[in-house]
C-alpha atoms as a PDB file:
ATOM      1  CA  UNK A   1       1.330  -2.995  -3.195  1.00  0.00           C
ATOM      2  CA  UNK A   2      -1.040   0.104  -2.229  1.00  0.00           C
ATOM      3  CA  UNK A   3      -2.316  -1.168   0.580  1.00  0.00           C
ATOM      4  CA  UNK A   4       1.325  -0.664   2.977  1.00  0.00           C
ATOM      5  CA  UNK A   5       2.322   2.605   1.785  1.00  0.00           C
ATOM      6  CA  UNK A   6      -1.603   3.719   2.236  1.00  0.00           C
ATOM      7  CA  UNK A   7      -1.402   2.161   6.348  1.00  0.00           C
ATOM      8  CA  UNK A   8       1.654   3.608   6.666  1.00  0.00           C
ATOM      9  CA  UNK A   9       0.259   7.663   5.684  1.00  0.00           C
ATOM     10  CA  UNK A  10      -2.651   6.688   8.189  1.00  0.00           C
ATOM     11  CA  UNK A  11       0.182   5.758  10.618  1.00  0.00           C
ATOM     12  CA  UNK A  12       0.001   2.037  10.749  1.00  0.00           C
ATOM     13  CA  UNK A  13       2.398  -0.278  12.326  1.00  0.00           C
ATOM     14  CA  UNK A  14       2.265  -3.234   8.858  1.00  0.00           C
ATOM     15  CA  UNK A  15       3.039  -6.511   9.207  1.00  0.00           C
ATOM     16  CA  UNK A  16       3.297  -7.998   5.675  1.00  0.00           C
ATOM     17  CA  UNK A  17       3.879 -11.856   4.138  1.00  0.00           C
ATOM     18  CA  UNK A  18       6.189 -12.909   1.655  1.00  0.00           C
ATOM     19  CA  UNK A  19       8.185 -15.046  -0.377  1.00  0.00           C
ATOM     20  CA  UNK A  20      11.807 -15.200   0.644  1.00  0.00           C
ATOM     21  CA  UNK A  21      13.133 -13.541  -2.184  1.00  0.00           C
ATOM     22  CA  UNK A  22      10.845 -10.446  -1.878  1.00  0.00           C
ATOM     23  CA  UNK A  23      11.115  -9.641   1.663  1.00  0.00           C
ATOM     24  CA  UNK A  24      13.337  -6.739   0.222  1.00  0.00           C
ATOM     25  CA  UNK A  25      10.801  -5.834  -1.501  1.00  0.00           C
ATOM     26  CA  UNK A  26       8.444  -5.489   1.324  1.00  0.00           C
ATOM     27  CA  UNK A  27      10.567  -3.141   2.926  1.00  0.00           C
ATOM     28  CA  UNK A  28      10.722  -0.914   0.274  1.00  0.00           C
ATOM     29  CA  UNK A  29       7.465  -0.897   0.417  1.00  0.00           C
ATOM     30  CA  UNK A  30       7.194   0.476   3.890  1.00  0.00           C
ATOM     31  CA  UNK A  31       6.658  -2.815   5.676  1.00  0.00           C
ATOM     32  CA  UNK A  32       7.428  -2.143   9.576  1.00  0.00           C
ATOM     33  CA  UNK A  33       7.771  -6.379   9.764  1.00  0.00           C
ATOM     34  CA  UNK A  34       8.335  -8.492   6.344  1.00  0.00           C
ATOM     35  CA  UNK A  35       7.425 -12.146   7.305  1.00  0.00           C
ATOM     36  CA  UNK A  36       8.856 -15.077   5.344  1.00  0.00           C
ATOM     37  CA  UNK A  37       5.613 -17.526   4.721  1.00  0.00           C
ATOM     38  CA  UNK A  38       8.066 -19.772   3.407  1.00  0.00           C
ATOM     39  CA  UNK A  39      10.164 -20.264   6.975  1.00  0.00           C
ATOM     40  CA  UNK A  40       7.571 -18.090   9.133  1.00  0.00           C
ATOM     41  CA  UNK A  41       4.182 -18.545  10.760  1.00  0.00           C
ATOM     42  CA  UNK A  42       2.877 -14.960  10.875  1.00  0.00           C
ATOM     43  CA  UNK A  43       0.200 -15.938  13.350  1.00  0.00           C
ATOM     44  CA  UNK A  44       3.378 -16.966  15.784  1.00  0.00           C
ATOM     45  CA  UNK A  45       4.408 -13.424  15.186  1.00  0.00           C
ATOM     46  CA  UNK A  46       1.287 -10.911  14.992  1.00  0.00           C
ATOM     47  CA  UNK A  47      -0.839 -10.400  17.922  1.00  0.00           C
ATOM     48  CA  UNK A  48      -4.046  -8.384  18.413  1.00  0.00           C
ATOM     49  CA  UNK A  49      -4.162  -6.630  15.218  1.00  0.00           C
ATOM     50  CA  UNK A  50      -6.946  -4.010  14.218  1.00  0.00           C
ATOM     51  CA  UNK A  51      -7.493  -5.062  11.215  1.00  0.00           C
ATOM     52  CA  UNK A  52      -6.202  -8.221   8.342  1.00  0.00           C
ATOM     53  CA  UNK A  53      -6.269  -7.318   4.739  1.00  0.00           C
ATOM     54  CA  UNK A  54      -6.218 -10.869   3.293  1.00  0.00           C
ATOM     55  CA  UNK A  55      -5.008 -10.916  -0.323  1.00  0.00           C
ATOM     56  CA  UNK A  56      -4.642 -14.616  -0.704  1.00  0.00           C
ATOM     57  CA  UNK A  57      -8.017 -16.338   1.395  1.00  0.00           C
ATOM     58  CA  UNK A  58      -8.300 -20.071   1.956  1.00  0.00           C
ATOM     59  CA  UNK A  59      -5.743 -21.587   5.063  1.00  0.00           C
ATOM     60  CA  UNK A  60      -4.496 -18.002   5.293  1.00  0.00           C
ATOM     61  CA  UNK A  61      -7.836 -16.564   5.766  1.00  0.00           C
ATOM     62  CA  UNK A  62      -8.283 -19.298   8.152  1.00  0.00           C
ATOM     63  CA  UNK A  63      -5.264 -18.406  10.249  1.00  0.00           C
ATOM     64  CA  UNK A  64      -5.795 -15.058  10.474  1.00  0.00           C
ATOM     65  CA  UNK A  65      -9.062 -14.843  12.724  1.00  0.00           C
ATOM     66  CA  UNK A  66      -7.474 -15.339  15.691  1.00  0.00           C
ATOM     67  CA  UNK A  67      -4.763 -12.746  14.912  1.00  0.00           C
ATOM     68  CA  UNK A  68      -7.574  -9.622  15.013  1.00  0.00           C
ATOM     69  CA  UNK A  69      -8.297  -8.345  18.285  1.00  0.00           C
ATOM     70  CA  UNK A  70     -11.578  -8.305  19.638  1.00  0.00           C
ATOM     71  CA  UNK A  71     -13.702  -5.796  17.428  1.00  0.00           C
ATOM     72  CA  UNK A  72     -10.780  -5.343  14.918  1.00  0.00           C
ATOM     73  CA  UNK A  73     -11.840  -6.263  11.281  1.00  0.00           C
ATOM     74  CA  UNK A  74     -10.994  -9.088   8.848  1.00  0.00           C
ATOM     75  CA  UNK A  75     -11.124  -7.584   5.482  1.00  0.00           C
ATOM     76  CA  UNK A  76     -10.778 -10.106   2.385  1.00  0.00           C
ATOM     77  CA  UNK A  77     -10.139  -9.450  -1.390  1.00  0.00           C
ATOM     78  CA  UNK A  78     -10.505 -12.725  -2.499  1.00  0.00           C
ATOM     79  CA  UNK A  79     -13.344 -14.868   0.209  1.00  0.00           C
ATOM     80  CA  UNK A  80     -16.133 -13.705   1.804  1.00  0.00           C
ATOM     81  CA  UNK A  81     -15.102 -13.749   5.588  1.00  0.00           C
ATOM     82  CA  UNK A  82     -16.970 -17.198   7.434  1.00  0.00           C
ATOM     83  CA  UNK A  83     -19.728 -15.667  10.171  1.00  0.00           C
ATOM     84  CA  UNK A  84     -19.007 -18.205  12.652  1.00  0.00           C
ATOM     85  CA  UNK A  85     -15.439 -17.001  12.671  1.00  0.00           C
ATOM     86  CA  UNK A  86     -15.933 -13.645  13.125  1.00  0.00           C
ATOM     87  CA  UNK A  87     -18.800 -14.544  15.986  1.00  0.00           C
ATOM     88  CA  UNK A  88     -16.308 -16.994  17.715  1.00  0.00           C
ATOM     89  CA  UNK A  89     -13.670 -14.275  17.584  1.00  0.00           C
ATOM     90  CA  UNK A  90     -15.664 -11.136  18.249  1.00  0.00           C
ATOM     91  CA  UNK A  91     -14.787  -9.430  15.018  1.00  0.00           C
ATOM     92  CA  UNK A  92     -16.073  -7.891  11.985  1.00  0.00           C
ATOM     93  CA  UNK A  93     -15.319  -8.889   8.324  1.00  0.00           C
ATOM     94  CA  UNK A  94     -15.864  -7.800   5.095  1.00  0.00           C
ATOM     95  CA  UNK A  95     -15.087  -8.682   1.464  1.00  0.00           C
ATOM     96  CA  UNK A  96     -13.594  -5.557  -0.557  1.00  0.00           C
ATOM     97  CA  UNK A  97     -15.225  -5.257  -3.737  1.00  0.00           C
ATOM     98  CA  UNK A  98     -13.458  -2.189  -5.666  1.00  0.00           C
ATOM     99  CA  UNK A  99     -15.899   0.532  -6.672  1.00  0.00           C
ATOM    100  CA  UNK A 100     -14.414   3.499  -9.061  1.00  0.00           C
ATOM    101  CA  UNK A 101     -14.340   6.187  -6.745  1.00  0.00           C
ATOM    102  CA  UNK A 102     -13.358   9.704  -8.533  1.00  0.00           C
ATOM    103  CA  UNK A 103     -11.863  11.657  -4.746  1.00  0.00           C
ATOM    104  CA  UNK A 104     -10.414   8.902  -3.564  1.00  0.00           C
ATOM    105  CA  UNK A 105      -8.096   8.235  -6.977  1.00  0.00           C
ATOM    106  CA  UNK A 106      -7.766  12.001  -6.336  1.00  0.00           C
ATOM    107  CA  UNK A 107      -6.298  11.321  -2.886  1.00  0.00           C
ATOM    108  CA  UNK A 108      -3.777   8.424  -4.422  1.00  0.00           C
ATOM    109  CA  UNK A 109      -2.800  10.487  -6.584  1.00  0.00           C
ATOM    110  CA  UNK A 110      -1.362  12.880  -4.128  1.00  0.00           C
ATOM    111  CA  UNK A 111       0.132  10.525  -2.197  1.00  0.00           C
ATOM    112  CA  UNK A 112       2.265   9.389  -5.539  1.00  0.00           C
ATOM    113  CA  UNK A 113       3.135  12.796  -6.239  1.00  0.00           C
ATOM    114  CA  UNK A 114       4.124  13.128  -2.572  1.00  0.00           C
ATOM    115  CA  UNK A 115       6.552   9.780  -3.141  1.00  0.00           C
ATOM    116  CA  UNK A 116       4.242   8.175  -0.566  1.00  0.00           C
ATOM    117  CA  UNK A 117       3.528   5.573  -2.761  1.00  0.00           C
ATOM    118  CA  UNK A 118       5.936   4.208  -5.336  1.00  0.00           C
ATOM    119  CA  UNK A 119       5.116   3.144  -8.455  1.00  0.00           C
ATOM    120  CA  UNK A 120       6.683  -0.431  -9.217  1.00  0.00           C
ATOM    121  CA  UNK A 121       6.436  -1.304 -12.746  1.00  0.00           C
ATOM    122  CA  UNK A 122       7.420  -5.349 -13.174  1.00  0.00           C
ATOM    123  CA  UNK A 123       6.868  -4.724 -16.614  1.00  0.00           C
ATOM    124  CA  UNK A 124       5.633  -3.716 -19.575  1.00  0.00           C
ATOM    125  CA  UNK A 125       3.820  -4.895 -23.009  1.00  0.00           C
ATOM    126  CA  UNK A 126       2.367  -3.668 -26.366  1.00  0.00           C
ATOM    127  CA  UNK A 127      -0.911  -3.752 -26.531  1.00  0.00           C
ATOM    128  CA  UNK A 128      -0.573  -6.296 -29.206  1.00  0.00           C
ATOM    129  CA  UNK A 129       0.945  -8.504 -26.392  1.00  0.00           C
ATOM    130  CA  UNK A 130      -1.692  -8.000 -23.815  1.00  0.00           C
ATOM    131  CA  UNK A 131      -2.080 -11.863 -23.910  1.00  0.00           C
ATOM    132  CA  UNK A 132       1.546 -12.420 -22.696  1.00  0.00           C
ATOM    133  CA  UNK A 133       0.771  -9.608 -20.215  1.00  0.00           C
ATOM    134  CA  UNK A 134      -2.070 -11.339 -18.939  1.00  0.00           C
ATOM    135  CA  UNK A 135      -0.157 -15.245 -18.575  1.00  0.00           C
ATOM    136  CA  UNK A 136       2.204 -13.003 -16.602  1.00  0.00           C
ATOM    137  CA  UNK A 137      -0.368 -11.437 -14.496  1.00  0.00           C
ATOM    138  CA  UNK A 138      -1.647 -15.119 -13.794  1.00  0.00           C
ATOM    139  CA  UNK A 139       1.580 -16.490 -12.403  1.00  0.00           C
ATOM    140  CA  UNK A 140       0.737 -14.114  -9.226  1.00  0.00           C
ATOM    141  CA  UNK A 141       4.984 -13.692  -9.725  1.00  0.00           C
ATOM    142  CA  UNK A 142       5.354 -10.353 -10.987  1.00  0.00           C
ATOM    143  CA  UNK A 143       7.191  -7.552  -9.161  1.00  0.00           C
ATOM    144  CA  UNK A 144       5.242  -4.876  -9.807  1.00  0.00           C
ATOM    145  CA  UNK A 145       2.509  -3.660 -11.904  1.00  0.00           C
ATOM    146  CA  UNK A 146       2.239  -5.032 -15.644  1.00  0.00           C
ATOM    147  CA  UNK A 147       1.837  -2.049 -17.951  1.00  0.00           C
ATOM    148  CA  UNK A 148       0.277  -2.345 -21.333  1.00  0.00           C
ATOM    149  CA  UNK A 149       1.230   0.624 -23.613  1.00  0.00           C
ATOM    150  CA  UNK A 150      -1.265   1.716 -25.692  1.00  0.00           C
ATOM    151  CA  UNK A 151       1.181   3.533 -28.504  1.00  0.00           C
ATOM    152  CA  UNK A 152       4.819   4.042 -29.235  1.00  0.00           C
ATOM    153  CA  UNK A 153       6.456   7.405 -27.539  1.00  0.00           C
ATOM    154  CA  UNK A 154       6.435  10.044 -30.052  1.00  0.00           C
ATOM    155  CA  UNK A 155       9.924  10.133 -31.675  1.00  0.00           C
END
């Protein structure tokens, strides 16, 4: 959900994938080209990337070597990106593993006070519910960011 508003400050044309129902969504998100991965192969529509942020691994990670262009970069948040593909295709790869980084929450920050980023809340829980919260988070379906509140609002 960061990741298309964030390309699109550092000027990115995004492609983005799917579900039918939430290619809206993309949009609103700042998606240049929302592709349906239920109707739509995106490797029959992106070309020569720079670079593949892979949220999903797997087939898709699979598919989406041959979509970065020759010294682009694979990056995954799930898989650790396969050597031989990246040889075979001339590109780099990483795997993102999220480090607390004071500046650049800073810098995000910004960008959400600058309504370059929009906060979408899918919904939100008592702390008491965090397990209900948490089956939600797990059915990968929620539009948005689950919010636990800590304490009631003061009155």
């Amino acid at each position: 959900m960061f990741a298309i508003p964030i390309a699109k400050t550092r000027g990115a044309k995004v492609f983005a994938t799917a579900s039918t129902t939430n290619q809206d969504f993309l949009k609103e998100l700042g998606a240049d080209v929302p592709i349906d991965y239920k109707t739509q192969k995106f490797e029959e529509i992106v070309k020569d990337v720079d670079v593949v942020v892979d949220c999903v691994g797997g087939e898709t990670m699979t598919r989406s070597y041959p979509i970065v262009k020759k010294d682009g970069i694979l990056v995954s948040l799930v898989d650790r990106p396969d050597q031989a593909q990246l040889d075979k295709y001339g590109i780099r790869g990483t795997s993102l593993i999220v480090k607390p980084n004071g500046e650049q929450l800073v810098q995000i920050g910004k960008l959400i006070d600058q309504k370059k980023i929009k906060i979408v809340i899918s919904d939100t829980y008592p702390l008491t519910d965090a397990a209900k919260a948490e089956t939600k988070a797990d059915t990968g379906h929620a539009h948005g960011k689950i919010v636990l509140k800590i304490r009631d609002e003061p009155k």
